[in-house]
C-alpha atoms as a PDB file:
ATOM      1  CA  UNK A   1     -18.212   2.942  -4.076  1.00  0.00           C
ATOM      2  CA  UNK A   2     -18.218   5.912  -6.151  1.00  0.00           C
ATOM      3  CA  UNK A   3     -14.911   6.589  -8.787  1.00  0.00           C
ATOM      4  CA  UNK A   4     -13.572   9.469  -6.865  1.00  0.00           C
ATOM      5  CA  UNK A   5     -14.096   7.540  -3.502  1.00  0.00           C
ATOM      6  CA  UNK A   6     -12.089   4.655  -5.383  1.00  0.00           C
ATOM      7  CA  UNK A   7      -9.547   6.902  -6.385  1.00  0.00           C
ATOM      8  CA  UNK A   8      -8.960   8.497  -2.964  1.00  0.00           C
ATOM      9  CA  UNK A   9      -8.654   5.002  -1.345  1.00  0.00           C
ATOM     10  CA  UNK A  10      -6.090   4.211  -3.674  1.00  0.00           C
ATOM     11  CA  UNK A  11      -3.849   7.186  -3.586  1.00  0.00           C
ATOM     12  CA  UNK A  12      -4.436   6.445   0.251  1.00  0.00           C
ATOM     13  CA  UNK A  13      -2.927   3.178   0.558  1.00  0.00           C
ATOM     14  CA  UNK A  14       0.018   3.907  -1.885  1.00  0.00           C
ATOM     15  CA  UNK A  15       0.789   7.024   0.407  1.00  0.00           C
ATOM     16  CA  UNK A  16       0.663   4.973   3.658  1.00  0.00           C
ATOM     17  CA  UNK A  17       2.707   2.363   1.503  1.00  0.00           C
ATOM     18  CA  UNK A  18       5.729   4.697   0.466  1.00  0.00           C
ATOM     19  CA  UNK A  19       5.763   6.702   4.160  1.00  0.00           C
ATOM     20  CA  UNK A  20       6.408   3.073   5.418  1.00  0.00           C
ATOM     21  CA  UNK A  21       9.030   2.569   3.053  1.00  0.00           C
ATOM     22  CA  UNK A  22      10.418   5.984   3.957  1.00  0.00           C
ATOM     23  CA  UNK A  23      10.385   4.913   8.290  1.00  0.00           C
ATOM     24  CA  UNK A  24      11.963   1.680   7.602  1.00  0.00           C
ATOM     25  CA  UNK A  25      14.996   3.726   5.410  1.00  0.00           C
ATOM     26  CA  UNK A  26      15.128   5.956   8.231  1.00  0.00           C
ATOM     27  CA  UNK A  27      15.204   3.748  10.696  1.00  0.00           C
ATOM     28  CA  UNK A  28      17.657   1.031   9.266  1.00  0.00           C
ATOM     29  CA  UNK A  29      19.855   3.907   7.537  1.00  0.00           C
ATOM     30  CA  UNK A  30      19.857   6.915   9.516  1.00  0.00           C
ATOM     31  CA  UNK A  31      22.935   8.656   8.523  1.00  0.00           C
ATOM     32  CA  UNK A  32      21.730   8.410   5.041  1.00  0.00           C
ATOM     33  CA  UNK A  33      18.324   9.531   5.636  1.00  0.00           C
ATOM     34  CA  UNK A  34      19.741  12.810   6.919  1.00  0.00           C
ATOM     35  CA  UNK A  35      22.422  13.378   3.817  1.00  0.00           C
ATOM     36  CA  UNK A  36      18.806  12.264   1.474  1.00  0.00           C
ATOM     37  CA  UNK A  37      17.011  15.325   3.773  1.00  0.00           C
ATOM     38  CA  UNK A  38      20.012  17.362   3.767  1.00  0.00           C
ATOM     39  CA  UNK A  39      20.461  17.476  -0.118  1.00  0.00           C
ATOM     40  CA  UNK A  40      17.459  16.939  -1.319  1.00  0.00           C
ATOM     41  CA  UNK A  41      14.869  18.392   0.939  1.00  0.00           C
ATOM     42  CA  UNK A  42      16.320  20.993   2.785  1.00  0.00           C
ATOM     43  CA  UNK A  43      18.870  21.583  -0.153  1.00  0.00           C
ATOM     44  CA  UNK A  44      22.047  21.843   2.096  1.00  0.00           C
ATOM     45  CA  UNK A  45      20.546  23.014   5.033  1.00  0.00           C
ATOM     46  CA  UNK A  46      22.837  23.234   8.270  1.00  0.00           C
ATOM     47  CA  UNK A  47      21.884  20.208  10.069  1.00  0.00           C
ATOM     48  CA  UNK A  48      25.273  18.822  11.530  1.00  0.00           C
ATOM     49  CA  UNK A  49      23.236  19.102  14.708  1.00  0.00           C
ATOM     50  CA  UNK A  50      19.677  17.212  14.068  1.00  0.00           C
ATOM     51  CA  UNK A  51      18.999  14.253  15.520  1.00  0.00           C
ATOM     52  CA  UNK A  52      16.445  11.754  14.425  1.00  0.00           C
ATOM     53  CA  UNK A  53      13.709  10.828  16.469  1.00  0.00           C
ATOM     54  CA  UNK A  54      11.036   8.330  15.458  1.00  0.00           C
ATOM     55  CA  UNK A  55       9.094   7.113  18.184  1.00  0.00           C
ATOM     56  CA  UNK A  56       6.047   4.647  17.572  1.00  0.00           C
ATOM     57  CA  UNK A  57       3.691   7.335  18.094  1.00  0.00           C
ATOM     58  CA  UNK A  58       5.121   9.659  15.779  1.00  0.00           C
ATOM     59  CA  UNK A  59       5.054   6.884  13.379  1.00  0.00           C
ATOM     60  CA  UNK A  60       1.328   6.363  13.648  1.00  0.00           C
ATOM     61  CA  UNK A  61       0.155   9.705  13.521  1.00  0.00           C
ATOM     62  CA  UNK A  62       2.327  10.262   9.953  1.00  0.00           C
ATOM     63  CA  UNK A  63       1.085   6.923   8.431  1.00  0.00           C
ATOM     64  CA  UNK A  64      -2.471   8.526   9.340  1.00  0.00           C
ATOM     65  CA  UNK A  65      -1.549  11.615   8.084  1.00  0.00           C
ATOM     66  CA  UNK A  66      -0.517  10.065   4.514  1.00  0.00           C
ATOM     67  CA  UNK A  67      -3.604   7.477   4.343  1.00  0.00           C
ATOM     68  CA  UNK A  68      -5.879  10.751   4.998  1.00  0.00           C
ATOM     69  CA  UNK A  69      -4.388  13.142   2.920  1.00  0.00           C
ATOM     70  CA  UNK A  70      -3.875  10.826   0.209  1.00  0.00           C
ATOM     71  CA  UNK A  71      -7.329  10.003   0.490  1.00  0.00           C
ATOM     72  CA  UNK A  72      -8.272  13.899   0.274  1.00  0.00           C
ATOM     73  CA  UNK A  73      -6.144  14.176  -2.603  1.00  0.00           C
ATOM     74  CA  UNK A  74      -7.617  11.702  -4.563  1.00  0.00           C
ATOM     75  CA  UNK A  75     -11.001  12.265  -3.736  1.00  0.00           C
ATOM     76  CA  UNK A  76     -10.692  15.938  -4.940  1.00  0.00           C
ATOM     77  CA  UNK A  77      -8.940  15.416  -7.950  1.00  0.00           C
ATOM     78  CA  UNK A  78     -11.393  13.143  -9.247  1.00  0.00           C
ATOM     79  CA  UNK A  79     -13.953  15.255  -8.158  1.00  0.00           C
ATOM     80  CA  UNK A  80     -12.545  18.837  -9.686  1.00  0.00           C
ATOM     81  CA  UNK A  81     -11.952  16.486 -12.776  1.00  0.00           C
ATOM     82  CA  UNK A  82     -15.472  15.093 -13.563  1.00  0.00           C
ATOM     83  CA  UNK A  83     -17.086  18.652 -12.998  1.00  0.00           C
ATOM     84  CA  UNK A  84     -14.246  20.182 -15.368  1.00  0.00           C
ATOM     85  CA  UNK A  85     -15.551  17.155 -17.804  1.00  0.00           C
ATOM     86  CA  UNK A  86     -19.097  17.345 -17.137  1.00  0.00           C
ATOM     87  CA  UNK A  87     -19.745  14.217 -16.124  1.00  0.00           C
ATOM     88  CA  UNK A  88     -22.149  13.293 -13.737  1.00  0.00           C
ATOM     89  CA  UNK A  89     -21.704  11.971 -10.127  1.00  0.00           C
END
């Protein structure tokens, strides 16, 4: 396994790691998932009227959307970074 492959797996699993930490908060605490959304994401959006919705599917296709994207991430960062270095594959 190459360094940038190693990389990408490994930003992978610690972005499937914290979205799973993020769907158990929002599942065990909703009200404060939507005042951490609220104030921190959406930085005082109106949202007196959202309801959360996490159904298993959903759940799946974000944890596979982290694990692939992080693995995209770290695969090009390594990547841009060697050729930026000049090192060698």
């Amino acid at each position: 396994m190459n360094e940038a492959n190693k990389v990408g797996v490994t930003l992978s699993i610690t972005f499937g790691v914290l979205y799973v930490a993020c769907v158990i908060v929002a599942l065990a605490l909703p009200e404060f998932y939507l005042f951490l959304a609220k104030n921190f994401i959406y930085y005082g959006a109106a949202m007196s009227n959202t309801a959360m919705t996490l159904g298993f599917s959903g759940i799946l296709v974000g944890l596979l959307e982290s694990l692939v994207l992080g693995w995209i991430i770290g695969y090009l960062f390594v990547s841009v970074y060697n050729m930026l270095s000049g090192k060698k594959r």
